[in-house]
Protein backbone atom coordinates (compact mmCIF):
# COMPACT_ATOMS: atom_id res chain seq x y z
CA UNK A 1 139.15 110.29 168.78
CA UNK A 2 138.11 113.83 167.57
CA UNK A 3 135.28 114.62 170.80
CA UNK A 4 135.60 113.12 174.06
CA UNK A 5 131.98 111.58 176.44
CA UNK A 6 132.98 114.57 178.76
CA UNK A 7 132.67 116.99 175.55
CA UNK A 8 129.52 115.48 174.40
CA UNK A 9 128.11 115.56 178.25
CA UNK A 10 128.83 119.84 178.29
CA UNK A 11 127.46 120.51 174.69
CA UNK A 12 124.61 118.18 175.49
CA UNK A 13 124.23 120.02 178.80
CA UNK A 14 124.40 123.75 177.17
CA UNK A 15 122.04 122.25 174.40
CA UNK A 16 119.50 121.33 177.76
CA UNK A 17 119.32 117.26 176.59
CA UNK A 18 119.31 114.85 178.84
CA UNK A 19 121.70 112.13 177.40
CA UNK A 20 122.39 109.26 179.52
CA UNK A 21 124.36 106.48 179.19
CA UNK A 22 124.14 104.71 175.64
CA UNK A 23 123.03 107.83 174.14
CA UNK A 24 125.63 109.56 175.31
CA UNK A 25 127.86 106.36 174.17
CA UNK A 26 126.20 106.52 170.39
CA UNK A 27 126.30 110.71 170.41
CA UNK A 28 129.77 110.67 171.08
CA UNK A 29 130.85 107.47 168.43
CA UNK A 30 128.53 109.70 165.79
CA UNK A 31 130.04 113.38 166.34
CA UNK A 32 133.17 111.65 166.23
CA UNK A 33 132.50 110.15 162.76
CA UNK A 34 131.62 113.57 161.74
CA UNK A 35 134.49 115.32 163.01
CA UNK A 36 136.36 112.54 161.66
CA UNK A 37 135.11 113.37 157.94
CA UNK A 38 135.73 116.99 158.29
CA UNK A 39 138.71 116.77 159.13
CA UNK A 40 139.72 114.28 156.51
CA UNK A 41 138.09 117.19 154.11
CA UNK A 42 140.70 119.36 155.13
CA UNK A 43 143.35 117.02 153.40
CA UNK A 44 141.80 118.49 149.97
CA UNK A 45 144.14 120.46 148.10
CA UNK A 46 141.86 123.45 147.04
CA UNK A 47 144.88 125.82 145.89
CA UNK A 48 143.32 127.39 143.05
CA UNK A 49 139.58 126.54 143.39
CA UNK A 50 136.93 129.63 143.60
CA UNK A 51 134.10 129.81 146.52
CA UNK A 52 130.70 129.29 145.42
CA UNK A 53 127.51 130.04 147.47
CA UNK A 54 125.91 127.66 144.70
CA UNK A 55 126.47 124.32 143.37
CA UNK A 56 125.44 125.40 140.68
CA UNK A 57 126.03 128.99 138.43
CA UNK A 58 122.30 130.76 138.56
CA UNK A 59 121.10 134.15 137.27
CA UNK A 60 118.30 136.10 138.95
CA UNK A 61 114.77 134.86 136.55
CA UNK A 62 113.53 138.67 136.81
CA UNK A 63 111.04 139.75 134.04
CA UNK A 64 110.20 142.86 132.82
CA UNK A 65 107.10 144.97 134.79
CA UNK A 66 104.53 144.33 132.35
CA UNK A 67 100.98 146.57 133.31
CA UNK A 68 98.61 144.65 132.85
CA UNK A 69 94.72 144.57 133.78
CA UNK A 70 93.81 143.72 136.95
CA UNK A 71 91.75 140.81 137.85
CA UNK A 72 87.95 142.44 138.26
CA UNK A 73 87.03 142.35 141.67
CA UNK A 74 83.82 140.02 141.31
CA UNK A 75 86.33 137.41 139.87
CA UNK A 76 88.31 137.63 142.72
CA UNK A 77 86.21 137.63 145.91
CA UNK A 78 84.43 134.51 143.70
CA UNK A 79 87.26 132.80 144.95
CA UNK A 80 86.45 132.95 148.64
CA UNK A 81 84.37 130.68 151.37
CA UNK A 82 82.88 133.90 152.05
CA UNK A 83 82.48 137.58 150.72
CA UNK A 84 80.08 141.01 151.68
CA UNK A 85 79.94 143.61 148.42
CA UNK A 86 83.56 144.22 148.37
CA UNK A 87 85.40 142.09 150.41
CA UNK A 88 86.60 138.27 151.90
CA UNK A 89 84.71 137.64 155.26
CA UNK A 90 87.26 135.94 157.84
CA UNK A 91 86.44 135.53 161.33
CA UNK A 92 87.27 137.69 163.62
CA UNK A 93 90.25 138.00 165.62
CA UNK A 94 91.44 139.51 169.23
């Protein structure tokens, strides 16, 4: 066994949950199968193999600034629930 009930009981404590009983009984029997995996992850010879922060191998998808017109502001508070001459009316806020 990887995690003991009284290991469970202090993490579960610092973590403020109230565990009781067969909770406690099924958090311990599940961190254990975790810890279990883990450590059978260690047995993995990886001698040779580079870290990755990525399964897979990305580039950045920048584009090129491009100036371009802007959208005209009629078109743009037309948009909106709700608009004076030049801008979005939202309600107000304290």
């Amino acid at each position: 066994m990887k995690i003991t009930r009284q290991e469970v009981e202090h993490v579960a404590h610092l973590a403020r949950l109230h565990l009781e009983g067969e909770e406690l009984d099924l958090m311990t029997e599940q961190l254990d199968m975790i810890l279990s995996y883990v450590a059978k992850l260690e047995e993995l010879d990886t001698e040779g193999v580079e870290p990755t922060t990525h399964a897979f191998s990305i580039t950045n998808a920048f584009r090129e600034d491009v100036v371009e017109p802007s959208l005209d502001q009629e078109k743009a508070l037309a948009n909106g629930p709700e608009h004076n001459e030049d801008s979005f009316v939202v309600p107000r806020v304290i």
